[in-house]
N, C-alpha and C. Protein backbone atom coordinates (compact mmCIF):
# COMPACT_ATOMS: atom_id res chain seq x y z
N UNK A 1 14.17 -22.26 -14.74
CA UNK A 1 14.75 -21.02 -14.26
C UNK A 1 14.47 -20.88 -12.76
N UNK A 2 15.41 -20.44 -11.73
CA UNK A 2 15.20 -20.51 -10.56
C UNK A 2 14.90 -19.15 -10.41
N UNK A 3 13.97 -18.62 -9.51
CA UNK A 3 13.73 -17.48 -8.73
C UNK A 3 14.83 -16.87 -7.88
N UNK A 4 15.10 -15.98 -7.94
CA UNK A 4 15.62 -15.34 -6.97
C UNK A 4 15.18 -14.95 -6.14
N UNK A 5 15.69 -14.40 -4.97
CA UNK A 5 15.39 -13.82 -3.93
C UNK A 5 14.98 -12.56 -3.90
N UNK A 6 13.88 -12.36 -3.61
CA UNK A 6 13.65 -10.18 -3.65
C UNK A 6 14.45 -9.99 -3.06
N UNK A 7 15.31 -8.44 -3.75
CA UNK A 7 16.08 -7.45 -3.15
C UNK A 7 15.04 -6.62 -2.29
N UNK A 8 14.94 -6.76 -0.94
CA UNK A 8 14.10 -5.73 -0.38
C UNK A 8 14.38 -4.70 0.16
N UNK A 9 14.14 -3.44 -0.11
CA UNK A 9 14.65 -2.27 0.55
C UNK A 9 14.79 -1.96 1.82
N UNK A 10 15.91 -1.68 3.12
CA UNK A 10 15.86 -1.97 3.86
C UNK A 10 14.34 -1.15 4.91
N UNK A 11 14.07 -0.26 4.09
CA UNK A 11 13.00 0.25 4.62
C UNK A 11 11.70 -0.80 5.12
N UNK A 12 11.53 -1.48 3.99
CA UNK A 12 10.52 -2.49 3.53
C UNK A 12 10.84 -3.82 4.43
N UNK A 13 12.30 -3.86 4.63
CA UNK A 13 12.46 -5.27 5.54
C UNK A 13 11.74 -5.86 6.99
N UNK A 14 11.40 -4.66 7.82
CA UNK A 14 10.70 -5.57 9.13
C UNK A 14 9.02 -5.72 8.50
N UNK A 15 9.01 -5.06 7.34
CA UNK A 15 6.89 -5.13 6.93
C UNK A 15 7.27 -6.68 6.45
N UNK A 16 8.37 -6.89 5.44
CA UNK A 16 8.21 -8.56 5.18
C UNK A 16 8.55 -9.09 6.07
N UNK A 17 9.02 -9.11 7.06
CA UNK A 17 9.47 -10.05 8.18
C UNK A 17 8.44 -10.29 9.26
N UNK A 18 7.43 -9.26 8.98
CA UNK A 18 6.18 -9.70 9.32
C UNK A 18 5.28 -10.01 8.76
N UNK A 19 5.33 -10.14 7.11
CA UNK A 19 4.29 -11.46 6.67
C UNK A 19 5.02 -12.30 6.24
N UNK A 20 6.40 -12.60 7.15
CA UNK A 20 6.46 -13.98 7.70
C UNK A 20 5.35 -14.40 8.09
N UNK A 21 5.39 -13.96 9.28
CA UNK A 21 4.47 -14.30 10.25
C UNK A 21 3.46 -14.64 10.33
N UNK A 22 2.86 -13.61 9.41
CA UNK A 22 1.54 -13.87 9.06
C UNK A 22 1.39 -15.33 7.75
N UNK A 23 2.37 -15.51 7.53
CA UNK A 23 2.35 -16.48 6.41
C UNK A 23 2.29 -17.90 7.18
N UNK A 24 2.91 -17.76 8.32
CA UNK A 24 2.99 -18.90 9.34
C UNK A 24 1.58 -19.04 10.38
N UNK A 25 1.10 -17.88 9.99
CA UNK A 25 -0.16 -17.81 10.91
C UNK A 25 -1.08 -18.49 9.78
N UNK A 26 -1.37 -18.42 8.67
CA UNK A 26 -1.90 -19.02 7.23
C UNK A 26 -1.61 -20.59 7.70
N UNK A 27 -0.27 -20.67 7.63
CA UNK A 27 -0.27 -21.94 7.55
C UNK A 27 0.08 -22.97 8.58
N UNK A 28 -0.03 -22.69 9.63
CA UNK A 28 -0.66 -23.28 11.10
C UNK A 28 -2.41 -23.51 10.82
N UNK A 29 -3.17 -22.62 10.10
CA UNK A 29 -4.39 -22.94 9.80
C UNK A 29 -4.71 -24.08 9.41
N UNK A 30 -4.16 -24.03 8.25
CA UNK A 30 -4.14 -24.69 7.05
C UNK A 30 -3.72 -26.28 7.72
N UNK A 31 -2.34 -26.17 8.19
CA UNK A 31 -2.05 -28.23 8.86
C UNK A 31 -3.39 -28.54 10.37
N UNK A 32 -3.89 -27.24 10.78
CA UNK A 32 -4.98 -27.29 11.44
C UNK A 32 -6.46 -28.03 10.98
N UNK A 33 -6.87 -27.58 9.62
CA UNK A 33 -7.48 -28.13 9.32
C UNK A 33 -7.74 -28.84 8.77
N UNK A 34 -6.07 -29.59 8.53
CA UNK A 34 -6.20 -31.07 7.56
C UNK A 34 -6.14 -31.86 8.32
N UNK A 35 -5.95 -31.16 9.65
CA UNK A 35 -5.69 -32.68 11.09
C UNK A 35 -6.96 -33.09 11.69
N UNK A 36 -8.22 -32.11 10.99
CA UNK A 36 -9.07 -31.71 11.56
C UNK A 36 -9.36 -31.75 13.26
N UNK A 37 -8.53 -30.44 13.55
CA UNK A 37 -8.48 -30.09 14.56
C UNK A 37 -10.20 -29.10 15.24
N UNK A 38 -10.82 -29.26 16.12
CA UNK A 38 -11.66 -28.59 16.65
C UNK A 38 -11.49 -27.21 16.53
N UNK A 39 -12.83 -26.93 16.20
CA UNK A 39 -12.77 -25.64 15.76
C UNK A 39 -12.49 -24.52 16.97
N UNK A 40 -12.69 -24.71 17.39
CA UNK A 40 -12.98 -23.57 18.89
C UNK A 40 -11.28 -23.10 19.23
N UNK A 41 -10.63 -23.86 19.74
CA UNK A 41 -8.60 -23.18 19.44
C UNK A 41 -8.39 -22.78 18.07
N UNK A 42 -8.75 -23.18 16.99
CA UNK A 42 -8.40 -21.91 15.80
C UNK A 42 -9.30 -20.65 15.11
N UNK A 43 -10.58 -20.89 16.22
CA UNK A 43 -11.21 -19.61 16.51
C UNK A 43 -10.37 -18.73 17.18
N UNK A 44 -10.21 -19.34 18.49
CA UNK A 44 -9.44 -18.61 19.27
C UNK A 44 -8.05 -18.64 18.64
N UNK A 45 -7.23 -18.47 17.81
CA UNK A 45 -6.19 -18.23 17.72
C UNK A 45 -6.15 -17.11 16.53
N UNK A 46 -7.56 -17.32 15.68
CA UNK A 46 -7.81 -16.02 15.25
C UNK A 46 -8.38 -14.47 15.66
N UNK A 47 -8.62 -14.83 16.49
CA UNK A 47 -9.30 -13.51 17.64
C UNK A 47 -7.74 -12.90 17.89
N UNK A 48 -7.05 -13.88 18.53
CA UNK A 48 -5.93 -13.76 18.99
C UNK A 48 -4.87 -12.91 18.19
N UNK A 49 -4.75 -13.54 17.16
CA UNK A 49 -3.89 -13.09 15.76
C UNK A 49 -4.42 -11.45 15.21
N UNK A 50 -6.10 -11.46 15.29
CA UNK A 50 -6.29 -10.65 14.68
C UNK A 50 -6.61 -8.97 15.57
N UNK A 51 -5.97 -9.78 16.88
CA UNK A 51 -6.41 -7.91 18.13
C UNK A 51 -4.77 -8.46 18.49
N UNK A 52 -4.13 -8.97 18.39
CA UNK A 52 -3.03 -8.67 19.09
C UNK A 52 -1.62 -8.10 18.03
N UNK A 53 -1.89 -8.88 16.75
CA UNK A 53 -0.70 -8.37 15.76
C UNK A 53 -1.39 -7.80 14.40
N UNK A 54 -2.13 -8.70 13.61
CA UNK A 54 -2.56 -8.12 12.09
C UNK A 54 -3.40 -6.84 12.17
N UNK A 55 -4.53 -6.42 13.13
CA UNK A 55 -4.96 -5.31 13.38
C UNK A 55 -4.29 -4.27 13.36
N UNK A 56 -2.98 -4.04 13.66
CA UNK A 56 -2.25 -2.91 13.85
C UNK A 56 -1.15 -3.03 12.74
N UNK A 57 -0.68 -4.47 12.29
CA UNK A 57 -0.03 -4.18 10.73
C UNK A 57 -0.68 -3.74 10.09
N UNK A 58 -1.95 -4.00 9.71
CA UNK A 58 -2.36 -3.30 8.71
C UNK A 58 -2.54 -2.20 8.75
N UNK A 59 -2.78 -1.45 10.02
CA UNK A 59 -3.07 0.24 10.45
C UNK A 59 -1.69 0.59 10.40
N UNK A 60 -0.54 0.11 9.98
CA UNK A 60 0.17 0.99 9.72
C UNK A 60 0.66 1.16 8.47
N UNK A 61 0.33 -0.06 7.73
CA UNK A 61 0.18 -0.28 6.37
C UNK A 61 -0.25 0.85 5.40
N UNK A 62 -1.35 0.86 5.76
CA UNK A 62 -2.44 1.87 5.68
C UNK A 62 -2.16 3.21 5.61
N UNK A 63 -1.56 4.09 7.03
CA UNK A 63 -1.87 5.19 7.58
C UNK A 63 0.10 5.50 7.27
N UNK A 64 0.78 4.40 7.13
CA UNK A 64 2.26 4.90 6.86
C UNK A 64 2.56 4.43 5.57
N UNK A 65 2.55 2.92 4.85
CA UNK A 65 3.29 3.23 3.70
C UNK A 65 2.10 3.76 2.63
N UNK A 66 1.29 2.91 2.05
CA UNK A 66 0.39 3.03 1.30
C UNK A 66 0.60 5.04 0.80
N UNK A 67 0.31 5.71 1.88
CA UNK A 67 0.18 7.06 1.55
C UNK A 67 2.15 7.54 0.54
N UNK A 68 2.66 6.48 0.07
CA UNK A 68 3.76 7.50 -0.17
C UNK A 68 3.23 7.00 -1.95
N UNK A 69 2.27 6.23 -2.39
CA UNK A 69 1.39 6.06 -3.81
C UNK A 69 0.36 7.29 -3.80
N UNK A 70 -0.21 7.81 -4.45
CA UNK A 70 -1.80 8.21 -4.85
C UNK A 70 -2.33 7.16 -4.36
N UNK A 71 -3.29 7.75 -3.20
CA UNK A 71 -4.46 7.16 -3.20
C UNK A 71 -5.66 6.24 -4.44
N UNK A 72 -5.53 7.01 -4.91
CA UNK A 72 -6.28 5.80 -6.22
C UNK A 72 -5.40 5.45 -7.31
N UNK A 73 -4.23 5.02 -7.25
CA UNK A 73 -3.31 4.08 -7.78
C UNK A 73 -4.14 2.76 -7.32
N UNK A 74 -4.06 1.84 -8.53
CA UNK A 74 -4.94 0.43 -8.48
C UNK A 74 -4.13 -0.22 -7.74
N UNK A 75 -3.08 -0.39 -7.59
CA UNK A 75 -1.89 -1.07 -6.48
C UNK A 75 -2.92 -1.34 -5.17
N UNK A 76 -2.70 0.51 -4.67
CA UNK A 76 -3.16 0.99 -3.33
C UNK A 76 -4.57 0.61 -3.61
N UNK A 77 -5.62 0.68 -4.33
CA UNK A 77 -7.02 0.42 -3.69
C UNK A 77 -6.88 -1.11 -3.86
N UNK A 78 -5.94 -1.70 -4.61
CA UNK A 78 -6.38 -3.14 -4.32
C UNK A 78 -5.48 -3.75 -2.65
N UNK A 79 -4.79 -3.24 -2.30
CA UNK A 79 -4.41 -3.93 -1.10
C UNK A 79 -5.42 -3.48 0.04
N UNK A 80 -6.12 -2.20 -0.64
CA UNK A 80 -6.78 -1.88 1.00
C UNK A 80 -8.16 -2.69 0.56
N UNK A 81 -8.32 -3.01 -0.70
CA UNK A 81 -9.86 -3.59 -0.46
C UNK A 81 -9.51 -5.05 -0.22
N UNK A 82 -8.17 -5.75 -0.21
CA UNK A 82 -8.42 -6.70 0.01
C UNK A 82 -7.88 -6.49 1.97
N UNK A 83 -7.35 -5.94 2.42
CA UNK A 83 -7.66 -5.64 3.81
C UNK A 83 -8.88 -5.91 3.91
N UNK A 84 -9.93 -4.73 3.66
CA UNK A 84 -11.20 -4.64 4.32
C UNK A 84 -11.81 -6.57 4.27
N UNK A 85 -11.30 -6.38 2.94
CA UNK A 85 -12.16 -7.93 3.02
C UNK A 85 -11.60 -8.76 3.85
N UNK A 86 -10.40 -8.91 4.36
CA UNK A 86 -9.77 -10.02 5.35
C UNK A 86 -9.99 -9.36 6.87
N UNK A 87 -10.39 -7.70 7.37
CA UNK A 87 -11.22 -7.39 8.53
C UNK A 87 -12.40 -7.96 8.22
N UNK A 88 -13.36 -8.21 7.60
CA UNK A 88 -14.49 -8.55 7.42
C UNK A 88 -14.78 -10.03 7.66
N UNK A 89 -13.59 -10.78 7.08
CA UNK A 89 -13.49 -12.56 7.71
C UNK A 89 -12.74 -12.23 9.08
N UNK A 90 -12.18 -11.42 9.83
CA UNK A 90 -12.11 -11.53 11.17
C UNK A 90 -12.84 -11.10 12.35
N UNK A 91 -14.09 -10.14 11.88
CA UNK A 91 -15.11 -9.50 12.49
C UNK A 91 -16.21 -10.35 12.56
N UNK A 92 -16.34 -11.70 11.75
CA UNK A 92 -17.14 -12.75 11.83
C UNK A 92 -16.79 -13.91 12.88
N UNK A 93 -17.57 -14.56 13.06
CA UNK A 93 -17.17 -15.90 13.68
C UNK A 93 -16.91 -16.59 12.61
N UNK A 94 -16.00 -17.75 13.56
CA UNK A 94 -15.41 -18.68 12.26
C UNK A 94 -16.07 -19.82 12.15
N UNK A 95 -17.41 -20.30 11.98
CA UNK A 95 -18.35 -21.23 12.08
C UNK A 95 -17.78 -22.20 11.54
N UNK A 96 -17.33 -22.40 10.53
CA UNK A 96 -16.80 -24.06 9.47
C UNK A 96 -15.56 -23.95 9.16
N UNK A 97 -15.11 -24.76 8.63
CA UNK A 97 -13.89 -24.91 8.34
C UNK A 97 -13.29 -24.12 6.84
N UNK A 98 -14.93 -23.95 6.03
CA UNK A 98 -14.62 -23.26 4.98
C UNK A 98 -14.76 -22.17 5.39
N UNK A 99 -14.79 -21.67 6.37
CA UNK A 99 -15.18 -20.28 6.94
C UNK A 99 -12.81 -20.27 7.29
N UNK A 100 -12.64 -20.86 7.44
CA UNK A 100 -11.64 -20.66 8.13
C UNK A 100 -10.02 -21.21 6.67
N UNK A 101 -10.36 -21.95 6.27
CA UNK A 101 -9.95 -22.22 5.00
C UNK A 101 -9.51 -20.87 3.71
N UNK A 102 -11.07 -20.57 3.87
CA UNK A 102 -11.02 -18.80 3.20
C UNK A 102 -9.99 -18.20 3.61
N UNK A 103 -10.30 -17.78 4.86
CA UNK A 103 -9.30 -17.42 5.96
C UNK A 103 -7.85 -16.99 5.06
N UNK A 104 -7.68 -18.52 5.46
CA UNK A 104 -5.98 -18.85 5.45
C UNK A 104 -5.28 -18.32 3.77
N UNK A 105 -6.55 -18.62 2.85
CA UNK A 105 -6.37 -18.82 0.83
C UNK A 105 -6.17 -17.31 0.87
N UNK A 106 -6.96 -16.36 1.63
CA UNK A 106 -7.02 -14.43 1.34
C UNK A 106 -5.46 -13.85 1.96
N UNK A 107 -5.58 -14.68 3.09
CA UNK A 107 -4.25 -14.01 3.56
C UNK A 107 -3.10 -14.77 2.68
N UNK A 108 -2.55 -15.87 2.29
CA UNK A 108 -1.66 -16.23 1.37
C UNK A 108 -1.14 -15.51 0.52
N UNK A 109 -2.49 -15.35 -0.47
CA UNK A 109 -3.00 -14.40 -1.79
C UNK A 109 -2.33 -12.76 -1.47
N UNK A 110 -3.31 -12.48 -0.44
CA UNK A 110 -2.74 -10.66 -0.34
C UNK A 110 -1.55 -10.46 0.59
N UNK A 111 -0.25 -11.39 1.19
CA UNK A 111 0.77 -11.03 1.70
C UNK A 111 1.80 -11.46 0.00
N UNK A 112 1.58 -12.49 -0.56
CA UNK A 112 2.17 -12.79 -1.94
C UNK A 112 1.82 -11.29 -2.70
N UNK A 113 0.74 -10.84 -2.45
CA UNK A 113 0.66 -9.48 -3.61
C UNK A 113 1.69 -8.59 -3.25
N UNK A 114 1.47 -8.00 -1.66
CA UNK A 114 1.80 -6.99 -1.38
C UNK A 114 3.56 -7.58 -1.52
N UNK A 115 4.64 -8.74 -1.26
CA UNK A 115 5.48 -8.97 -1.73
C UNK A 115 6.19 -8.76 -2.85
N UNK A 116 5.51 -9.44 -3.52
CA UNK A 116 5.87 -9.67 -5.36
C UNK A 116 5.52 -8.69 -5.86
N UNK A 117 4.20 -8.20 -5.84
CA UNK A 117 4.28 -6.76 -6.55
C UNK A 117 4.15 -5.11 -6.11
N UNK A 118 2.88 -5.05 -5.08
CA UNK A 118 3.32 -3.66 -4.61
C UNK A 118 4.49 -3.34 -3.87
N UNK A 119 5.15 -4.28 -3.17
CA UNK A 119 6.66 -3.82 -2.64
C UNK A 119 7.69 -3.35 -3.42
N UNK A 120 7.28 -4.13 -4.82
CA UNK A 120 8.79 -4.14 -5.44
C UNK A 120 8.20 -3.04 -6.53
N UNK A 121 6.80 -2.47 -6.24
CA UNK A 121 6.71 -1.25 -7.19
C UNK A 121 6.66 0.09 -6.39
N UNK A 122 6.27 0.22 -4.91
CA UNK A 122 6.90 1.15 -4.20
C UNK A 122 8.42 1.29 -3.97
N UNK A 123 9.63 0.26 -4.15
CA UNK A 123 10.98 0.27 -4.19
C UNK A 123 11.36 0.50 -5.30
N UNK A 124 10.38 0.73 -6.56
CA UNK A 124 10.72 1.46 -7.77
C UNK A 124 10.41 3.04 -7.89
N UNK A 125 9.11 3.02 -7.79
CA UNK A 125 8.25 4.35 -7.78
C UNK A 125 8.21 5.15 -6.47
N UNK A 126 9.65 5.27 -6.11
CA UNK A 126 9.19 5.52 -4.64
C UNK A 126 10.73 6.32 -4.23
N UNK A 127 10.76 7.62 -3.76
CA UNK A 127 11.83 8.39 -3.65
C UNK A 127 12.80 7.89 -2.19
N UNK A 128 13.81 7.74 -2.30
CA UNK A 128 15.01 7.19 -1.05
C UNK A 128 14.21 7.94 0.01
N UNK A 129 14.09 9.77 -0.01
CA UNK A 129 13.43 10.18 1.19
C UNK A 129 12.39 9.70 1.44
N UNK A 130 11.26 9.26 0.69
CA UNK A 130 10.13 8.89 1.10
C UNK A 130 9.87 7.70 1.61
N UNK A 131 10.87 6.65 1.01
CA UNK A 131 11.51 5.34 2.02
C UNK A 131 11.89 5.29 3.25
N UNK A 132 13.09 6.21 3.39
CA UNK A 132 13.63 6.69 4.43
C UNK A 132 12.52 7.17 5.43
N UNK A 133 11.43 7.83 4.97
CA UNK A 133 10.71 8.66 6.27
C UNK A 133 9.74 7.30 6.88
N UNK A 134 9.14 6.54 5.49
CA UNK A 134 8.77 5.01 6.37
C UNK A 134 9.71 4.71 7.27
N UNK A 135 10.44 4.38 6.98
CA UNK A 135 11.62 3.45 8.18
C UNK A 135 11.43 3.85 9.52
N UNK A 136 11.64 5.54 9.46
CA UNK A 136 11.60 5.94 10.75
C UNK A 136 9.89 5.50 11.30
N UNK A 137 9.21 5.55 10.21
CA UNK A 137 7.71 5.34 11.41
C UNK A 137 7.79 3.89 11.66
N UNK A 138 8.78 3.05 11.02
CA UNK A 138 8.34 1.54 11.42
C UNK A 138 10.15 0.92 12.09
N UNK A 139 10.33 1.43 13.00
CA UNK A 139 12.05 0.88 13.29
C UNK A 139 12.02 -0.92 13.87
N UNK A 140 10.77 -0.44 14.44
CA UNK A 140 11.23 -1.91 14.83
C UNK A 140 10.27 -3.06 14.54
N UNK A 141 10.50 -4.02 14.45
CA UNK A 141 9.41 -5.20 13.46
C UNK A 141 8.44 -5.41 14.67
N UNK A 142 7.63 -5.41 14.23
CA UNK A 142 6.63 -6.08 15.64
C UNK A 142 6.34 -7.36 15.97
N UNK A 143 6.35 -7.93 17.00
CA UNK A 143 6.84 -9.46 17.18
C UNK A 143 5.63 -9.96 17.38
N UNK A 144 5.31 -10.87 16.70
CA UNK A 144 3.76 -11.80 16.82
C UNK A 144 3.62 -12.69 18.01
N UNK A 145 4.69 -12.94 18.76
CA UNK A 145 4.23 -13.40 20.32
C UNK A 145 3.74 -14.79 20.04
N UNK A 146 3.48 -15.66 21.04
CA UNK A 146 3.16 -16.98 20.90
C UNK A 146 1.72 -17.63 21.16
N UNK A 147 1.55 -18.18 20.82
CA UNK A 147 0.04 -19.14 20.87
C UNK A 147 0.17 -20.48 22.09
N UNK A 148 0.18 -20.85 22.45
CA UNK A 148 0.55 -21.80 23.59
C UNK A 148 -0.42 -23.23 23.33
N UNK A 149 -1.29 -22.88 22.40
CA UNK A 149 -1.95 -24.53 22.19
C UNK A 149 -1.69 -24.97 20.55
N UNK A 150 -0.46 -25.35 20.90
CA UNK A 150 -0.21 -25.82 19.07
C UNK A 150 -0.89 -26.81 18.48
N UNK A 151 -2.48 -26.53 18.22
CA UNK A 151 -3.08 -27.20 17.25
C UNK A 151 -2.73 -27.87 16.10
N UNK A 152 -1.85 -27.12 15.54
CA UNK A 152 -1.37 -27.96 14.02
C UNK A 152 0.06 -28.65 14.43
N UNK A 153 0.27 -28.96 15.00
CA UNK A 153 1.49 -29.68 15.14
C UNK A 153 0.79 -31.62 15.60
């Protein structure tokens, strides 16, 4: 049986179009550390990643959609605890490679969740206006900008 494609609400479309991004940021890691590339540029490209774009997806994640669930809907506390836990691998140094490996396996894991299932259960459980009023707080996708030392390539 083949998968289809999620129908995504257009509300919901620039939040997945940025874990693109972040999915490409995963997996630039990932051919990073099978090339075993030096650690110190995919330190720095996580510092990078994580004050210039994912820091502020997730603060809006957070502070704009999340709030159109109950707060303690298991959906909503599981995406924000797995946030905290992926601020918590970026507030560290990235000492090893399993330090950085983790990394890449958490973010995979919780952009596939928030996809496959809390998206497509806020585009169920979730009123056109209250869609609609996301959109307006998120019009335009935020662009992840470039890295200039392509380690995994």
């Amino acid at each position: 049986m083949k998968n289809e494609p999620i129908k995504r609400h257009t509300a919901l479309q620039n939040l997945s179009r940025e874990h693109h991004y972040i999915l490409v940021f995963a997996l630039r890691l990932q051919k990073g550390i099978a090339k075993k590339t030096e650690l110190k540029p995919m330190q720095d490209y996580c510092n990078w990643f994580w004050e210039t774009y994912l820091q502020t997806h997730f603060r809006l994640e957070e502070e704009n959609l999340f709030v159109l669930l109950n707060p303690e809907h298991e959906l909503i506390q599981r995406a924000k605890q797995e946030h905290l836990e992926l601020i918590s691998h970026f507030e560290k140094t990235f000492k090893t490679e399993a330090n950085l490996t983790q990394l890449y396996q958490l973010l995979q894991k919780h952009i596939r969740f928030e996809e496959r299932i809390l998206f497509n259960y806020l585009q169920t459980h979730t009123s056109e206006d209250q869609l609609e009023a996301f959109q307006k707080s998120h019009r335009k996708q935020q662009f992840c900008g470039h890295w200039s030392h392509a380690f995994w390539k």
